[in-house]
Protein backbone atom coordinates (compact mmCIF):
# COMPACT_ATOMS: atom_id res chain seq x y z
CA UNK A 1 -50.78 6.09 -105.14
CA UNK A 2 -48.04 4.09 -106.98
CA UNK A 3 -45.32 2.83 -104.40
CA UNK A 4 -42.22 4.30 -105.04
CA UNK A 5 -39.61 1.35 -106.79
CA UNK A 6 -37.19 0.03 -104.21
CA UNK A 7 -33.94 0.65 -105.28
CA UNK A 8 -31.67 -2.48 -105.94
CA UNK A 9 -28.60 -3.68 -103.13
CA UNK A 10 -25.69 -2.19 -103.79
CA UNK A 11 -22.49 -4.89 -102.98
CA UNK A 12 -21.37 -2.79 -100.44
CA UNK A 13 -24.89 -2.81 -98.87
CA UNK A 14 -24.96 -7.16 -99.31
CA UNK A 15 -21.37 -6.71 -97.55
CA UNK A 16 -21.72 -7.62 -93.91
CA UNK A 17 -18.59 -6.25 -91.85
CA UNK A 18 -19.56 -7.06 -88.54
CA UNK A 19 -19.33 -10.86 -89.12
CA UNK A 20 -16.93 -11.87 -86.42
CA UNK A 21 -17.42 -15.29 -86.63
CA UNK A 22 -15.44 -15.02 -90.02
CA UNK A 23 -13.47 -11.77 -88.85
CA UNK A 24 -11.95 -13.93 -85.29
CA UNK A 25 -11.99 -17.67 -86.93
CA UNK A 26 -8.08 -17.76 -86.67
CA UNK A 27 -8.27 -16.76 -82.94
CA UNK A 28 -8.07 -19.62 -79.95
CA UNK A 29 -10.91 -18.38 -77.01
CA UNK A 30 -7.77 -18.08 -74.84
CA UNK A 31 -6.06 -15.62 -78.02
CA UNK A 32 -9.31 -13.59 -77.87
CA UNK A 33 -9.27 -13.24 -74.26
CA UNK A 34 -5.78 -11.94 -74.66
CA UNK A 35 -6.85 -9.67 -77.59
CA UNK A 36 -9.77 -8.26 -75.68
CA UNK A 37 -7.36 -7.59 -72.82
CA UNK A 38 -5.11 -5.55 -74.74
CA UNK A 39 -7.57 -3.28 -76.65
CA UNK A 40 -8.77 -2.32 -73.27
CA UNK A 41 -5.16 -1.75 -71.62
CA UNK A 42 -4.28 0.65 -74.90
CA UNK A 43 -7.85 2.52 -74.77
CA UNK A 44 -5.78 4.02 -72.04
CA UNK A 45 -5.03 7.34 -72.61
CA UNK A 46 -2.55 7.33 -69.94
CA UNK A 47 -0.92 3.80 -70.98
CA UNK A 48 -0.73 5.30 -74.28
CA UNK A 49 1.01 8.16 -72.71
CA UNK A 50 2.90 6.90 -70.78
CA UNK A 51 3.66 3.51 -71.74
CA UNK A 52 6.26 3.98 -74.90
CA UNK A 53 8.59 5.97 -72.80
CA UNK A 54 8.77 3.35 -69.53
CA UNK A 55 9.10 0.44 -72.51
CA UNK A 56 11.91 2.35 -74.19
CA UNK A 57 13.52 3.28 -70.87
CA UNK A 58 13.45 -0.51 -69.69
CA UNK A 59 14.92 -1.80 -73.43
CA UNK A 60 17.79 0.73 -72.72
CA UNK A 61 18.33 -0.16 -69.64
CA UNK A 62 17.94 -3.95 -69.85
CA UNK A 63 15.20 -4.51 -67.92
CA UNK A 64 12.94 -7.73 -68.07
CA UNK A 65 10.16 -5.81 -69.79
CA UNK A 66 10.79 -7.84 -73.99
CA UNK A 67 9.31 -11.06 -72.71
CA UNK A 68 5.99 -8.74 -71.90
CA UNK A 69 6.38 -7.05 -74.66
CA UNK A 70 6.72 -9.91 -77.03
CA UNK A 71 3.65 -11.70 -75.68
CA UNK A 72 1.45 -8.84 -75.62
CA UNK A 73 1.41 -5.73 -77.88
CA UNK A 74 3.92 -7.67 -80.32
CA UNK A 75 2.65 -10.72 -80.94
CA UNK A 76 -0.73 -9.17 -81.84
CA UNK A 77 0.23 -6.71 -84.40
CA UNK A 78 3.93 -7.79 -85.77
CA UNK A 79 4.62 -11.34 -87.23
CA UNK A 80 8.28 -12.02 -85.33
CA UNK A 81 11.41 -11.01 -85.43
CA UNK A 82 12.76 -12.62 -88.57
CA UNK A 83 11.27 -13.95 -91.95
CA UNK A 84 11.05 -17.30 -90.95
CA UNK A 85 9.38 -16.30 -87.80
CA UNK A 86 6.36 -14.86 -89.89
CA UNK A 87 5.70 -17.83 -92.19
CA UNK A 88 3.22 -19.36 -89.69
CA UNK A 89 1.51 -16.32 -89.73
CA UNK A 90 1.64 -15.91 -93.68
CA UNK A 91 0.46 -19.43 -93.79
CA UNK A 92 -2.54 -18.67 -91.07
CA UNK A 93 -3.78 -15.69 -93.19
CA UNK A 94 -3.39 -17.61 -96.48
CA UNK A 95 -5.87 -20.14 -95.26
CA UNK A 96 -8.68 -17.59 -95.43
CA UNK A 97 -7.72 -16.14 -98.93
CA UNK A 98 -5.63 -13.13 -97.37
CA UNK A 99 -2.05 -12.23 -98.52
CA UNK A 100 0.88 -10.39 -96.55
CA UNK A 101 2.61 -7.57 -96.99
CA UNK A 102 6.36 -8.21 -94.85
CA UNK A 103 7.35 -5.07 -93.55
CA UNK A 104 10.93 -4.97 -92.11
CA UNK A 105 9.84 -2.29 -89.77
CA UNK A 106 13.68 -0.39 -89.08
CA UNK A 107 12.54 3.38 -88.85
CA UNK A 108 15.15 6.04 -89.53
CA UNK A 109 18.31 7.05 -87.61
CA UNK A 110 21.01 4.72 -88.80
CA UNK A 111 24.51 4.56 -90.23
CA UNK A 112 25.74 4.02 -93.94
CA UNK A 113 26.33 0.49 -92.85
CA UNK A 114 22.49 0.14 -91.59
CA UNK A 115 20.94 1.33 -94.61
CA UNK A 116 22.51 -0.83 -96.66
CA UNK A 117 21.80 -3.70 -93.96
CA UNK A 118 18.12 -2.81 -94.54
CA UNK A 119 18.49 -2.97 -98.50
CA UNK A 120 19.69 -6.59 -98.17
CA UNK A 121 16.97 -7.43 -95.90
CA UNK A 122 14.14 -5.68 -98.14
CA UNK A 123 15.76 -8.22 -100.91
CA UNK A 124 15.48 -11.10 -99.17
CA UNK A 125 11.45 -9.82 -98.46
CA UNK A 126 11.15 -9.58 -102.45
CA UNK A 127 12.81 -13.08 -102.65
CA UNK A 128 10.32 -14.45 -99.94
CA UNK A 129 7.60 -12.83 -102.32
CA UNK A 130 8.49 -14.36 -105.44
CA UNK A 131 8.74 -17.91 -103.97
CA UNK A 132 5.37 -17.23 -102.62
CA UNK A 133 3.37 -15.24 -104.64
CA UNK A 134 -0.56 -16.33 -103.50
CA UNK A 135 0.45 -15.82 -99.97
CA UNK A 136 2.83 -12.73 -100.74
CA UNK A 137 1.31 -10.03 -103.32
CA UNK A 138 3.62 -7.38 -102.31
CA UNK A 139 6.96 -6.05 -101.01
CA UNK A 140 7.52 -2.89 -99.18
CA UNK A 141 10.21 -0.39 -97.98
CA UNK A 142 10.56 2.41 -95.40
CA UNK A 143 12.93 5.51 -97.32
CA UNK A 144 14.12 6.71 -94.11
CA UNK A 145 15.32 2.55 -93.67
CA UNK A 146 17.62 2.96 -95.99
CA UNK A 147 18.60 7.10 -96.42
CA UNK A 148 19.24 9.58 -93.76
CA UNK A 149 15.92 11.70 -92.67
CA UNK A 150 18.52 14.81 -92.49
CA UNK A 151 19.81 14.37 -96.28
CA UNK A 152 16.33 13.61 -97.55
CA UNK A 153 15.39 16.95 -95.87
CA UNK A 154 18.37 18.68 -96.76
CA UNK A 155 17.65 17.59 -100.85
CA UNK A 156 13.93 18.30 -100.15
CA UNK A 157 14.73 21.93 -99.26
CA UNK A 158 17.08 21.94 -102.05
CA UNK A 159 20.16 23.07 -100.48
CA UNK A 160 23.26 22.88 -101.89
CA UNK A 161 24.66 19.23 -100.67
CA UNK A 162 28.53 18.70 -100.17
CA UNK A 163 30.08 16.69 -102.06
CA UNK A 164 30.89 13.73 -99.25
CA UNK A 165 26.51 14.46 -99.17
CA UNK A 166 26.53 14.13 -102.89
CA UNK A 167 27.86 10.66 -102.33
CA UNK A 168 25.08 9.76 -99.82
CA UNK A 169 22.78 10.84 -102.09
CA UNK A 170 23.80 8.61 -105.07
CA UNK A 171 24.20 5.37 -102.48
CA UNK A 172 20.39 6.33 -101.52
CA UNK A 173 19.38 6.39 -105.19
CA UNK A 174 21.39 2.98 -105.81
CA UNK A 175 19.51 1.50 -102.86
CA UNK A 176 16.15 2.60 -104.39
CA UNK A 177 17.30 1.30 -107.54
CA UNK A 178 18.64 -2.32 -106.48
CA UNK A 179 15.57 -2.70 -104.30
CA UNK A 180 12.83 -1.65 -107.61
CA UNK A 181 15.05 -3.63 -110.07
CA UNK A 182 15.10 -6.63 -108.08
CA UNK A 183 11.50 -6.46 -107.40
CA UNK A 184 11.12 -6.22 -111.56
CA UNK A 185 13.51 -8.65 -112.36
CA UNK A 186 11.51 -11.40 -110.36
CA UNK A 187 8.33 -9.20 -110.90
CA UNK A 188 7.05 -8.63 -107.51
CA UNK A 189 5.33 -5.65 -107.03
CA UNK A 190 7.21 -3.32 -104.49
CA UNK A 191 5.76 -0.46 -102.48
CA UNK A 192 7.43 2.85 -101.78
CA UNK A 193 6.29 4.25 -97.76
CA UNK A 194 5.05 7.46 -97.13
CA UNK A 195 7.01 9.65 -94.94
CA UNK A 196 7.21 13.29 -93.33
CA UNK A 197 6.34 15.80 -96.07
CA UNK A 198 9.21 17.73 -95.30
CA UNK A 199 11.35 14.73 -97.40
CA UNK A 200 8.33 13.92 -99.05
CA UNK A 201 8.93 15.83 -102.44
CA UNK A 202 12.62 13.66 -102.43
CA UNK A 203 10.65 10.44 -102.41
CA UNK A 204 8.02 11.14 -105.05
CA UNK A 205 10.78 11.97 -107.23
CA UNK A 206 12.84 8.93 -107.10
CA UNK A 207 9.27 6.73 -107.28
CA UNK A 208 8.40 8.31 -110.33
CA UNK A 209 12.15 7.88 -112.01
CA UNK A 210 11.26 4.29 -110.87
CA UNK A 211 8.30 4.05 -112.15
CA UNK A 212 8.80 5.83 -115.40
CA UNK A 213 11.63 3.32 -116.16
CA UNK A 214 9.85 -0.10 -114.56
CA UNK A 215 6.48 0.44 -114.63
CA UNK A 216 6.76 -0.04 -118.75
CA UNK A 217 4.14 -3.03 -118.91
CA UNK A 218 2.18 -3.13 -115.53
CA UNK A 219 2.65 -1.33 -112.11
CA UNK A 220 5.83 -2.71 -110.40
CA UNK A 221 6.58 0.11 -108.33
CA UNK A 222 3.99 2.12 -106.00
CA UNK A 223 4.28 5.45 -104.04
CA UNK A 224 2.13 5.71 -101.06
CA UNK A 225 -0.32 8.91 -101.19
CA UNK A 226 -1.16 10.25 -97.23
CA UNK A 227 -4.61 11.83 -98.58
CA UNK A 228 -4.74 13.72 -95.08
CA UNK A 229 -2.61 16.14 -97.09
CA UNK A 230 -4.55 18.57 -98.89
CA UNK A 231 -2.11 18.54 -101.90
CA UNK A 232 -2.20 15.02 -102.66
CA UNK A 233 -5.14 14.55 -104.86
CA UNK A 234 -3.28 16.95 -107.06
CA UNK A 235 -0.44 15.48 -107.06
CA UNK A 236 -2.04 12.08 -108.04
CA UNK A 237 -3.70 13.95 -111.21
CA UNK A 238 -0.49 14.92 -111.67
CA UNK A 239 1.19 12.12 -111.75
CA UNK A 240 -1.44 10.44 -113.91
CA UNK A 241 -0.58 12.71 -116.87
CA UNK A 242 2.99 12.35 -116.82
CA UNK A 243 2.50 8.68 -117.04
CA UNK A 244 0.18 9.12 -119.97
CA UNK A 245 2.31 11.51 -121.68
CA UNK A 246 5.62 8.95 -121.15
CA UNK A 247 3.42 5.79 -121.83
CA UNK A 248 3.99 4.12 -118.21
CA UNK A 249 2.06 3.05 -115.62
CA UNK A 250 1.33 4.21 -111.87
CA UNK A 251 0.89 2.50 -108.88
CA UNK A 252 -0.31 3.67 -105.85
CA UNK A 253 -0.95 2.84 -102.14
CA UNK A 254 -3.70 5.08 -100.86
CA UNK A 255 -3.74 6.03 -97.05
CA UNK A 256 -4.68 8.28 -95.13
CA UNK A 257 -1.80 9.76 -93.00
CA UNK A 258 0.51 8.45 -90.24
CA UNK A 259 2.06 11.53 -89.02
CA UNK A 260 -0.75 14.48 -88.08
CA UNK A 261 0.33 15.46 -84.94
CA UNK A 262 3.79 15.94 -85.99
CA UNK A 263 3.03 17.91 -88.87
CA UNK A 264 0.95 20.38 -87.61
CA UNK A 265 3.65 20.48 -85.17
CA UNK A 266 6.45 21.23 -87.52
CA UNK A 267 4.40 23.67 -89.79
CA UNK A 268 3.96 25.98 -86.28
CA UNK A 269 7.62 26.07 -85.68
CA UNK A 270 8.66 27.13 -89.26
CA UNK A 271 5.74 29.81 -88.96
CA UNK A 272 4.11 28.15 -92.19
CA UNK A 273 0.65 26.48 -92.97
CA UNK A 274 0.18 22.84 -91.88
CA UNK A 275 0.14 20.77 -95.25
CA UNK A 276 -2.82 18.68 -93.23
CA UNK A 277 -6.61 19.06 -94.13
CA UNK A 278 -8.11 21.26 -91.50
CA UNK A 279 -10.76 18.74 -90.23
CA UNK A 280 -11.40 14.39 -90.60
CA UNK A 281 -14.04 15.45 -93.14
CA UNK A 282 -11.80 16.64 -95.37
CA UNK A 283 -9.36 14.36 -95.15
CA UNK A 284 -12.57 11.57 -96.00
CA UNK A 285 -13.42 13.51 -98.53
CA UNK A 286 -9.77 13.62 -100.21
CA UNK A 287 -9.57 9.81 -99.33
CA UNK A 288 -12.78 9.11 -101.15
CA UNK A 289 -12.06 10.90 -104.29
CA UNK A 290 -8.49 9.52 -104.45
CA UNK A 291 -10.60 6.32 -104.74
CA UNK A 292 -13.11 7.21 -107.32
CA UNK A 293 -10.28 9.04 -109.37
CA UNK A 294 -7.92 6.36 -109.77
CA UNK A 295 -11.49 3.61 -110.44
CA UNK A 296 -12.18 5.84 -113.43
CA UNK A 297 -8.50 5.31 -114.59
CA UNK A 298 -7.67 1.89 -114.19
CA UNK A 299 -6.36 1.58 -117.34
CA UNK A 300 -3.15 3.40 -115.99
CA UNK A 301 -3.32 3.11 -112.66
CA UNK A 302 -3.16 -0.33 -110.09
CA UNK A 303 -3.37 1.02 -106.16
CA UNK A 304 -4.42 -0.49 -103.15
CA UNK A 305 -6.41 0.94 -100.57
CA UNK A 306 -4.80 0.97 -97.08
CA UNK A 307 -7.52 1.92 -94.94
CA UNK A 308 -9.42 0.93 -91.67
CA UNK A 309 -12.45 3.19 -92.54
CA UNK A 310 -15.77 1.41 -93.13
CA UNK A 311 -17.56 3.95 -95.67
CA UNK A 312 -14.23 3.93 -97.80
CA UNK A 313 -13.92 0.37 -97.87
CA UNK A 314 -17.62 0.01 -99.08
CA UNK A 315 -17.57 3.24 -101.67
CA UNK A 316 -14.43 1.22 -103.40
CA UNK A 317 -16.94 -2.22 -103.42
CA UNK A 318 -19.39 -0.19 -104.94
CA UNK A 319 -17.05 1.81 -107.20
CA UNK A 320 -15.53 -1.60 -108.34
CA UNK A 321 -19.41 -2.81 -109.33
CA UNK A 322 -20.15 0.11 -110.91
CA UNK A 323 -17.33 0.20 -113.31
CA UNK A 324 -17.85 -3.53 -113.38
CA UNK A 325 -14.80 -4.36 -112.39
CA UNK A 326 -14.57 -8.05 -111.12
CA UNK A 327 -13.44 -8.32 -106.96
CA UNK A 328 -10.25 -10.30 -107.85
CA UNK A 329 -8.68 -7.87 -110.35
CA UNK A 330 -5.28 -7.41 -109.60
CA UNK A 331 -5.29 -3.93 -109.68
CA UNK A 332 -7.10 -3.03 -107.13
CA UNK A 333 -6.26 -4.35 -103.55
CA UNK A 334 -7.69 -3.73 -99.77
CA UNK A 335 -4.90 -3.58 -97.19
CA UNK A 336 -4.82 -3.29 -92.91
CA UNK A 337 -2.65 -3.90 -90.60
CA UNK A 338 -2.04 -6.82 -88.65
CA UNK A 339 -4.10 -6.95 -85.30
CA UNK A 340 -6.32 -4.15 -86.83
CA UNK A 341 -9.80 -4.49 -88.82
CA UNK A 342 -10.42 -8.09 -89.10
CA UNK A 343 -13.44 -7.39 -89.56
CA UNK A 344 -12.77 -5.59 -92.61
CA UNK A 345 -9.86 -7.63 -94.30
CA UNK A 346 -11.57 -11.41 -93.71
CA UNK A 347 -15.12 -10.48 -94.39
CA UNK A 348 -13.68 -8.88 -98.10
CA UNK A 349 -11.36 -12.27 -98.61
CA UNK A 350 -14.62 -14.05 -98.06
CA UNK A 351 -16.48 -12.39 -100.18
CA UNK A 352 -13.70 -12.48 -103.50
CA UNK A 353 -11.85 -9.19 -102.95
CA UNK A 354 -7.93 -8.80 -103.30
CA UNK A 355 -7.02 -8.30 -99.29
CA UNK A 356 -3.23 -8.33 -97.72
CA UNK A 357 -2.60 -7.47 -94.27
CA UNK A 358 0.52 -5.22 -93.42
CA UNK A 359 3.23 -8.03 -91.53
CA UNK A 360 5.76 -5.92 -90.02
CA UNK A 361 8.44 -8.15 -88.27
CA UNK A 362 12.05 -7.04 -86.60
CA UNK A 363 13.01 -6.70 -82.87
CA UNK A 364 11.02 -5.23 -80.17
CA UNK A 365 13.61 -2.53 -80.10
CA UNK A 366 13.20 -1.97 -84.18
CA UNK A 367 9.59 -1.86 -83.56
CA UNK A 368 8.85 0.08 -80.98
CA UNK A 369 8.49 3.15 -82.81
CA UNK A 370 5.78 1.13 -85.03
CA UNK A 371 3.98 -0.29 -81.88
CA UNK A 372 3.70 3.08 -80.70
CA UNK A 373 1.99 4.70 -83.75
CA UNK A 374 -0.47 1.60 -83.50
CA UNK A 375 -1.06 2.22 -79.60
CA UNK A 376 -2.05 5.83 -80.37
CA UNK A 377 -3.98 5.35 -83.53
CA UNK A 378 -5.92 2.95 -81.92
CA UNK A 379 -6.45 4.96 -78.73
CA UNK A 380 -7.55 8.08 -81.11
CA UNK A 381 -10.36 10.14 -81.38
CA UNK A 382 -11.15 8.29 -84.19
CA UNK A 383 -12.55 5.12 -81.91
CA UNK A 384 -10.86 2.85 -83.40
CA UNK A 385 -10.20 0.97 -79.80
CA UNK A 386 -13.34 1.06 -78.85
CA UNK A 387 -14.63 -0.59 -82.36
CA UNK A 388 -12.07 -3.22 -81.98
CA UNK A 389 -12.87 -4.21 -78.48
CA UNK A 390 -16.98 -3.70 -79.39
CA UNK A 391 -16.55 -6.73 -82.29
CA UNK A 392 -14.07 -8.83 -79.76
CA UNK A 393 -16.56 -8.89 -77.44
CA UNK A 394 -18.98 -10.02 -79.22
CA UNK A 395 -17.52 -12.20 -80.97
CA UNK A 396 -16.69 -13.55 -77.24
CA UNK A 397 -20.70 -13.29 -76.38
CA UNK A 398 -21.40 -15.11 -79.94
CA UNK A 399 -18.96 -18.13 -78.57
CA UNK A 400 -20.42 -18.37 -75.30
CA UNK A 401 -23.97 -18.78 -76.45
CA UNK A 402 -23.08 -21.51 -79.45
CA UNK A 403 -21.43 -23.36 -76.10
């Protein structure tokens, strides 16, 4: 009998994620120690629980938790409290071929005078980017940072607005517009956050105004697609043939979803069907086809794929190699968050692909609603703790045996 052929290594297959001697390089043994410390304090579910409520308690009340804060769960996953603060991160990733994404982290909730705080800060990000464009591929801006949740949701439903909220409305559209011009004018590529998709429809509007109008030569502005929605794959089809029937291009941040829990929540008290796929699978699946859709069309679309999932990141190596498309095009990019995935984003740098970590920076009080989300995701069902702490250990075991 003939032996069957052996079928050739696929890049993804040649791609070796669990390399934590390249995925840990930047950490001291004593900034491991720390690291492994914390991924075992928030595989808590009861820390997780518990925790954000006693640390937002003791902020309010002024008690001597920021120090602990700042030299824990903050330092690991945020890059300061100010721009200038994060360039010695920037500079640390940049030595092994990663860029930065600086995310002024302000969630919702604020005043006129706060959104338009936020606008000037997001400027001076797009300035940052532009003076350092290796270490700095992209910009990137909350909507609820700089426009009321309530008015967003009021628009979304499409209620009549007042005419004081008619006013809001237009500042929130000149915010998105001074932010996206500024980010053309010195041609930095700016990216549009996700958010609930109850103001959701509000925000995909004004990106593709944006985009339609600045996107004329190459993808300046992106809108973020949450694939755990079951509508978004649509609406990325969508979007792809309005661009091709007004001659401009998309750009797109893939993820996921940041919100579940509060979503299905929402849907059950307005007595309507959650807008979330009904199981992970699903929401893969979506992921993964969002992927192999917007390969095929690269020719009118640039995204990057913000994920922490293994199988996706591979499927887009192989995609890339099948449509031979080289691993530094600058259309395509890999992006995690800061503290999360090493393994992921450093193995890809060293191996040629595009790869920015997610650099969100602001106070411990402005991020604690970002610190949170990353204390529950990573205490999840999904494993993701126990994955990080599995590769910081042994990367720990790998460093005592070279000794």
């Amino acid at each position: 009998m003939s032996k069957a052929k052996r079928q050739p290594e696929t890049p993804a297959a040649k791609l070796d994620l669990n390399n934590t001697a390249i995925a840990f390089a930047s950490l001291s043994d004593q900034q491991l120690r720390q690291a492994i410390f914390l991924f075992k304090v928030i595989g808590s579910p009861l820390v997780v629980k518990l925790g954000p409520t006693f640390a937002d308690l003791s902020l309010k009340l002024r008690l001597p938790i920021q120090g602990l804060i700042k030299k824990t769960i903050f330092s690991h996953f945020c890059g300061g409290e100010t721009i200038p603060d994060c360039l010695p991160r920037i500079e640390q990733l940049g030595t092994k071929s990663v860029g930065t994404i600086l995310d002024f982290a302000r969630e919702g909730g604020g005043q006129e005078e706060d959104f338009d705080l936020v606008t000037k800060e997001i400027i001076r990000t797009i300035d940052m980017a532009a003076q350092h464009r290796k270490l700095i591929p992209f910009a990137v801006f909350k909507p609820t940072g700089v426009a009321s949740l309530d008015l967003l949701a009021k628009t979304d439903r499409g209620d009549v607005l007042t005419i004081d909220e008619q006013a809001a409305f237009a500042r929130v559209k000149g915010r998105f517009e001074a932010i996206c011009e500024h980010a053309a004018k010195k041609r930095v590529r700016i990216m549009i956050d996700a958010e609930e998709s109850w103001i959701q429809k509000t925000v995909d509007t004004l990106a593709m105004e944006l985009m339609a109008r600045l996107n004329q030569e190459q993808a300046i502005v992106s809108n973020t697609i949450q694939l755990y929605r079951h509508d978004r794959l649509d609406f990325i089809k969508s979007c792809l043939a309005t661009a091709q029937a007004q001659n401009f291009y998309l750009g797109f941040k893939l993820v996921r979803g940041a919100y579940l829990e509060k979503e299905n929540d929402h849907a059950a008290e307005e007595g309507r069907p959650s807008p979330i796929n009904p199981t992970k699978e699903a929401t893969d699946r979506e992921y993964n086809e969002a992927l192999k859709f917007c390969v095929s069309n690269l020719d009118r679309i640039a995204f990057c794929a913000g994920t922490h999932n293994e199988a996706s990141v591979r499927l887009l190596v192989d995609l890339m190699a099948q449509h031979q498309i080289e691993p530094h095009d600058e259309r395509i990019h890999f992006a995690q968050l800061l503290g999360m995935s090493d393994n992921i984003s450093f193995n890809l740098a060293a191996a040629g692909y595009l790869v920015a970590k997610y650099v969100p920076y602001g106070t411990v009080g402005e991020l604690l609603p970002y610190l949170t989300r990353r204390a529950q995701e990573n205490s999840s069902v999904l494993g993701q703790s126990s994955r990080e702490l599995d590769l910081l250990n042994r990367e720990y075991a790998r460093r005592k045996t070279a000794k």
